[in-house]
C-alpha atoms as a PDB file:
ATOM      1  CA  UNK A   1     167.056 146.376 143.350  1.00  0.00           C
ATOM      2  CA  UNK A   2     164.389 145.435 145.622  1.00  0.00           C
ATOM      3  CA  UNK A   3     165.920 144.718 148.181  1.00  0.00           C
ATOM      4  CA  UNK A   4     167.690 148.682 148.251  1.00  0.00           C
ATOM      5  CA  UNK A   5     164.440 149.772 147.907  1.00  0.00           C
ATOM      6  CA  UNK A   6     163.349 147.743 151.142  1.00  0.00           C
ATOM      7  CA  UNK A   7     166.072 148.564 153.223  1.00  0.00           C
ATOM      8  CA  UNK A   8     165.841 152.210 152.147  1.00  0.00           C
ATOM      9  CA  UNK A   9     162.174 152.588 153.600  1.00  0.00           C
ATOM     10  CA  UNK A  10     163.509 150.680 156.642  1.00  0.00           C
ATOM     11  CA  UNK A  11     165.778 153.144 156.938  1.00  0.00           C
ATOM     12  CA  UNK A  12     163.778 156.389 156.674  1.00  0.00           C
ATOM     13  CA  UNK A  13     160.860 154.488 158.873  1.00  0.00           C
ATOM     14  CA  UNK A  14     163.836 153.791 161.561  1.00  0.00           C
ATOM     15  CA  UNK A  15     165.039 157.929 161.408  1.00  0.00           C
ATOM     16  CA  UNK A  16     161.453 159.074 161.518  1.00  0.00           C
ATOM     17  CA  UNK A  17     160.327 157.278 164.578  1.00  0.00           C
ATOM     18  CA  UNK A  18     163.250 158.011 166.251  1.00  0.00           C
ATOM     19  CA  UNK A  19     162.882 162.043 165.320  1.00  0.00           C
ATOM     20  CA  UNK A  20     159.310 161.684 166.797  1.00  0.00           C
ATOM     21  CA  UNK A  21     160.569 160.204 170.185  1.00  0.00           C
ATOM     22  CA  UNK A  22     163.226 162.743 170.210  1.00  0.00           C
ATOM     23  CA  UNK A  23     160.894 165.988 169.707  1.00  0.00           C
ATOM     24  CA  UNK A  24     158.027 164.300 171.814  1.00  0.00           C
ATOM     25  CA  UNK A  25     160.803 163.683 174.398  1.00  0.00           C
ATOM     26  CA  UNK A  26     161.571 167.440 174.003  1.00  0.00           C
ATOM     27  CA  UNK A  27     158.173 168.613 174.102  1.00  0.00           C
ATOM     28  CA  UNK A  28     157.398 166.935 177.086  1.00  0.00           C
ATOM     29  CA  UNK A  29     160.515 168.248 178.775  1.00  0.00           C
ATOM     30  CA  UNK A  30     160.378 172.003 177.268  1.00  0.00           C
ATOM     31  CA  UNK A  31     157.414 173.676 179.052  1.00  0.00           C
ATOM     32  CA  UNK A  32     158.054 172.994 182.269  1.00  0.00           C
ATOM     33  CA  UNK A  33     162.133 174.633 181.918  1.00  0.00           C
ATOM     34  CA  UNK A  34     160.393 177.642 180.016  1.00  0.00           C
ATOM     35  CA  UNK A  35     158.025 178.213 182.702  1.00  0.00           C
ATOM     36  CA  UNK A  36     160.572 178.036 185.269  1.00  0.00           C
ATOM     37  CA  UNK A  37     162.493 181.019 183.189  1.00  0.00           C
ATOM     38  CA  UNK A  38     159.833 183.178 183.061  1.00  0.00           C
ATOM     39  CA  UNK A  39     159.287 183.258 186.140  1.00  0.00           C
ATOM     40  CA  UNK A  40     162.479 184.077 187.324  1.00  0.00           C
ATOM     41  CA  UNK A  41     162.714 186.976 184.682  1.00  0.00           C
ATOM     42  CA  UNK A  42     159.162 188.334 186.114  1.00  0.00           C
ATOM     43  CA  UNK A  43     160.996 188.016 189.614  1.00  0.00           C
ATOM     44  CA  UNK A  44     164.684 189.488 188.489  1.00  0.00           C
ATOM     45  CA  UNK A  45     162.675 192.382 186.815  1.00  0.00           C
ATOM     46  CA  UNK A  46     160.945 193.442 190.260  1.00  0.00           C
ATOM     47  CA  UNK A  47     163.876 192.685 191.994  1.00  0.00           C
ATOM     48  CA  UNK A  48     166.086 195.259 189.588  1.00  0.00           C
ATOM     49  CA  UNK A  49     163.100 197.498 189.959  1.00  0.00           C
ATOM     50  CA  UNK A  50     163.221 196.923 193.886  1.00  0.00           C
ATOM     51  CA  UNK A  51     167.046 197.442 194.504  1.00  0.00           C
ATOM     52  CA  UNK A  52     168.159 199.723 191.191  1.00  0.00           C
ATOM     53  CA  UNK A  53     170.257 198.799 188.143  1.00  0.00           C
ATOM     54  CA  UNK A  54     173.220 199.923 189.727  1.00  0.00           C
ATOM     55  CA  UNK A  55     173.010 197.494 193.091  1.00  0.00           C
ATOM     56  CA  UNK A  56     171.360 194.356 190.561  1.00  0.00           C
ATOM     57  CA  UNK A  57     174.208 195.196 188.753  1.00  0.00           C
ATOM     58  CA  UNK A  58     176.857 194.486 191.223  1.00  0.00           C
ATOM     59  CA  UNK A  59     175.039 191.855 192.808  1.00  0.00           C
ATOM     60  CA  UNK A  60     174.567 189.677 189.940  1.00  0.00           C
ATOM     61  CA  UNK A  61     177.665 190.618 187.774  1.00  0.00           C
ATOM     62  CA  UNK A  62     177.674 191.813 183.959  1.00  0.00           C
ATOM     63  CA  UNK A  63     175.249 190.346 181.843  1.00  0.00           C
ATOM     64  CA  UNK A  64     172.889 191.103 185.386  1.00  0.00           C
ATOM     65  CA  UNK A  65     169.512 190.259 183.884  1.00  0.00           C
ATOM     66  CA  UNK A  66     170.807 186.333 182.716  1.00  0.00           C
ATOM     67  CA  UNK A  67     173.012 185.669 185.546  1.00  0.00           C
ATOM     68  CA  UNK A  68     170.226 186.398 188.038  1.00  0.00           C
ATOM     69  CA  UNK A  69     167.411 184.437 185.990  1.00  0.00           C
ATOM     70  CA  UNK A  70     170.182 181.449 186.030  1.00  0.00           C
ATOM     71  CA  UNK A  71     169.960 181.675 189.877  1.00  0.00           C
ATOM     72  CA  UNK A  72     166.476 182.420 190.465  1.00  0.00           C
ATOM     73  CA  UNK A  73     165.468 179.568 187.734  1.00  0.00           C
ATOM     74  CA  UNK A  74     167.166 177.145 190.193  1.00  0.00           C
ATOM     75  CA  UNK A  75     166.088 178.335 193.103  1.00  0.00           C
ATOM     76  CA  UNK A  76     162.437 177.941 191.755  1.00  0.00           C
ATOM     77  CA  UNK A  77     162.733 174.100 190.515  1.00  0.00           C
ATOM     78  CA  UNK A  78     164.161 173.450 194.180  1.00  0.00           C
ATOM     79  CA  UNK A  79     160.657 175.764 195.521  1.00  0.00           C
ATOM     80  CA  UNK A  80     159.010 173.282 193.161  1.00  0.00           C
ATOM     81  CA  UNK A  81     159.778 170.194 193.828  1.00  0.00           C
ATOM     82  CA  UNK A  82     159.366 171.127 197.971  1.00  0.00           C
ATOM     83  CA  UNK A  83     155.999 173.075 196.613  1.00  0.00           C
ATOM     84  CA  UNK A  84     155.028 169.798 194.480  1.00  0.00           C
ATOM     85  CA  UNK A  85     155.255 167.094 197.553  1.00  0.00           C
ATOM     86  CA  UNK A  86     153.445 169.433 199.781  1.00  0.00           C
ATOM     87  CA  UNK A  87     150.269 170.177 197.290  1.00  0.00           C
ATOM     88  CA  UNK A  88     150.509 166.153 196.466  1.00  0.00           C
ATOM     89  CA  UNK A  89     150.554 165.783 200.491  1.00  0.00           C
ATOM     90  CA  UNK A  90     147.167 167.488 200.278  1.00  0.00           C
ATOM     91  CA  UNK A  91     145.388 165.373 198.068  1.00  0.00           C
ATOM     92  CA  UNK A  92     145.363 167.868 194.958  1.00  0.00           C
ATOM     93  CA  UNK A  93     145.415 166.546 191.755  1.00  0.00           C
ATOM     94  CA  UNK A  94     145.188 168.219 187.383  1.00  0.00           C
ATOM     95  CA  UNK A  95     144.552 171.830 187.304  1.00  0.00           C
ATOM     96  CA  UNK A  96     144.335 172.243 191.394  1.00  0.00           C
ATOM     97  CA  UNK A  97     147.702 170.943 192.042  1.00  0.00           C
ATOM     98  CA  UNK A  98     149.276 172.917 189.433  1.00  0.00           C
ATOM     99  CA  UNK A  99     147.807 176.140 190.547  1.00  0.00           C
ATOM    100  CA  UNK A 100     148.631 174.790 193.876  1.00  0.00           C
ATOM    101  CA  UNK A 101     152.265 174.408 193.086  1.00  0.00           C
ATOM    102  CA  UNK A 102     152.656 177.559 190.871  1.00  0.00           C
ATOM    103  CA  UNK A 103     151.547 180.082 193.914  1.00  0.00           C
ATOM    104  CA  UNK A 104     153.789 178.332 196.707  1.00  0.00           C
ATOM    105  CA  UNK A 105     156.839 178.421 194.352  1.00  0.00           C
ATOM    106  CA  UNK A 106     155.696 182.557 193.491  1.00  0.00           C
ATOM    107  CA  UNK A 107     155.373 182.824 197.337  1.00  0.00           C
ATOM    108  CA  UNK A 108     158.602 181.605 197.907  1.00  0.00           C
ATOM    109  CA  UNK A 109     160.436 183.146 195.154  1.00  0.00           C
ATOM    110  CA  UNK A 110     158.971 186.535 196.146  1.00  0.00           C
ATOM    111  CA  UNK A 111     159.832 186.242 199.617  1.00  0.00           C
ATOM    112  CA  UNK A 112     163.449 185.226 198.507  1.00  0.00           C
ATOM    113  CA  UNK A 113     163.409 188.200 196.538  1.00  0.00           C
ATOM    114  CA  UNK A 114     162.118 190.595 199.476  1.00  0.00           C
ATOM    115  CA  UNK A 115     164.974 189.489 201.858  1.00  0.00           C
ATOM    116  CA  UNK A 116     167.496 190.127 198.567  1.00  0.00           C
ATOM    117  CA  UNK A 117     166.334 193.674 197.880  1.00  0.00           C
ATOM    118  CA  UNK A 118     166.071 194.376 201.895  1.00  0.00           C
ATOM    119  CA  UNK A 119     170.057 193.255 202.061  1.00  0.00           C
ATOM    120  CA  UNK A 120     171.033 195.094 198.883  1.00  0.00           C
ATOM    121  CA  UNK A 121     169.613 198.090 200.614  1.00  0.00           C
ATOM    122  CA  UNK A 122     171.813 197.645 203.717  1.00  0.00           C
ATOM    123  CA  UNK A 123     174.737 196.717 201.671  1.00  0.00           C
ATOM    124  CA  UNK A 124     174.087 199.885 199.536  1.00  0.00           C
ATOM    125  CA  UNK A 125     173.879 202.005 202.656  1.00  0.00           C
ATOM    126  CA  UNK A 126     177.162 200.138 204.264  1.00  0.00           C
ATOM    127  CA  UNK A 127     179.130 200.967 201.386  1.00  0.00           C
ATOM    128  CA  UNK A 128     178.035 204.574 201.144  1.00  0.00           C
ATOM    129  CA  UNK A 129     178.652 205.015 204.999  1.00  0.00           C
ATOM    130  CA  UNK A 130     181.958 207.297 205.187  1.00  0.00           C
ATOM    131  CA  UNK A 131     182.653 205.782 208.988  1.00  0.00           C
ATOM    132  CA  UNK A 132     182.088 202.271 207.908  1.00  0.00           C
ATOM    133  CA  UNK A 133     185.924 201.271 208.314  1.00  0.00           C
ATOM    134  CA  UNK A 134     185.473 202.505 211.890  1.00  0.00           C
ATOM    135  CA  UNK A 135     182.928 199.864 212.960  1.00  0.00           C
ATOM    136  CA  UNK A 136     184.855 197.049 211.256  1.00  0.00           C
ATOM    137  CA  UNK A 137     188.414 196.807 212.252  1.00  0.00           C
ATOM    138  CA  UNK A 138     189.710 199.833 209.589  1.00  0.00           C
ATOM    139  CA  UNK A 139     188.718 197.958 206.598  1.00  0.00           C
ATOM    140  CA  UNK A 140     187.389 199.389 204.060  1.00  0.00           C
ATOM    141  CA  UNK A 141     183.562 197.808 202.707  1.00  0.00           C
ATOM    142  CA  UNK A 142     185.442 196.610 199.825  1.00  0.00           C
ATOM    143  CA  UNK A 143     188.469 194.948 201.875  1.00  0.00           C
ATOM    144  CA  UNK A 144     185.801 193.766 204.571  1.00  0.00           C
ATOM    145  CA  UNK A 145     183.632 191.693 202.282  1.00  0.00           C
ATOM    146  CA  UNK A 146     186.089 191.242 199.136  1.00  0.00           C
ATOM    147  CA  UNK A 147     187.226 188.006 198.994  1.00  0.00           C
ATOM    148  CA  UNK A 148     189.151 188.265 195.571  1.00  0.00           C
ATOM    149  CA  UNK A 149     192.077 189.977 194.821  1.00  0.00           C
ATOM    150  CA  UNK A 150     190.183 193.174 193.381  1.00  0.00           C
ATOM    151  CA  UNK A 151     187.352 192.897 196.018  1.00  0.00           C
ATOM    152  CA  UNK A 152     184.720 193.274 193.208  1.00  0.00           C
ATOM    153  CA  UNK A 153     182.683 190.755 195.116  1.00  0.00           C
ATOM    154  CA  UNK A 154     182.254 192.321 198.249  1.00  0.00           C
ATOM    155  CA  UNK A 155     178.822 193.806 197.442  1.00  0.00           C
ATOM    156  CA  UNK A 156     177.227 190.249 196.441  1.00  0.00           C
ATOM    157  CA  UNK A 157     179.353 188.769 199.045  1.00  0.00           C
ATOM    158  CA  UNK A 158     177.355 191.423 201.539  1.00  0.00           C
ATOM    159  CA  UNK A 159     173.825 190.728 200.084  1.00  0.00           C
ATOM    160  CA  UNK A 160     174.389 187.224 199.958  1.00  0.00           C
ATOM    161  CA  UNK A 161     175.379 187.106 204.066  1.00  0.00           C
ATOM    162  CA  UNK A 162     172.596 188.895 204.903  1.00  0.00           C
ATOM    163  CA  UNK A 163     169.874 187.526 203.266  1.00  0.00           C
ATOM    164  CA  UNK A 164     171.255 184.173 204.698  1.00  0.00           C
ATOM    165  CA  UNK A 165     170.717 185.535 207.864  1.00  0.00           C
ATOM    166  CA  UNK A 166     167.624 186.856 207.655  1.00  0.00           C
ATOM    167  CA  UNK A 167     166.354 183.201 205.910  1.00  0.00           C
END
């Protein structure tokens, strides 16, 4: 009997330290994924706001909002990690480099985000323009930059190749 009584509180000693490592392992990892979510929802909102819910729409697809925060939330842990080297490059350390790191990857994010709304505009104003199949070869907008069989994503496919090369 004592012996079940031993093992039992080895047991339950065993599953609580390893819940603790788990959820510290968690907590540790959580803010910094949450923070990079936020802000790409702050940026996806001024970029809808920017460009209109019908171009954010067809650039980013249906559900819009989450398919463009999944993008931008990339795009900003790549900003980060470039932003992080360069703030640690300059000798910043605690509350300084974070701050430090926070703006650059905002700066970049926003400037991303001005040369997406600036190429949704031209796109918007390509595929609006009644003599566009004139200037490219008879094709229509759609058949120009469609590249699947229903050429739904010729305007993302136009946004995306311009903001490449304005980048």
């Amino acid at each position: 009997m004592r012996t079940f009584t031993i093992r039992r509180a080895m047991t339950l000693t065993g599953i609580s330290v390893l819940a603790l490592a788990v959820s510290a392992g968690g907590a540790a990892a959580g803010p910094k994924g949450k923070q990079f979510g936020k802000i790409a929802a702050k940026a996806c909102a001024k970029e809808r706001k920017a460009m209109g819910s019908e171009a954010f729409g067809e650039l980013y697809g249906n559900p819009a909002m989450p398919n463009c925060i999944g993008v931008t939330g990339g795009e900003a842990r790549s900003d980060a990690k470039n932003a992080a080297k360069g703030c640690k490059a300059e000798g910043l350390k605690g509350k300084a480099f974070g701050k430090c790191v926070s703006g650059k990857v905002k700066s970049e994010l926003a400037e991303d985000s001005a040369e997406t709304v600036n190429a949704a505009k031209d796109c918007k104003a390509e595929q609006e323009d009644p003599a566009f199949a004139d200037g490219h070869e008879g094709k229509s907008f759609t058949e120009f930059y469609g590249t699947n069989k229903n050429g739904k994503n010729a305007f993302g496919n136009c946004v995306s190749g311009k903001a490449k090369a304005t980048a």
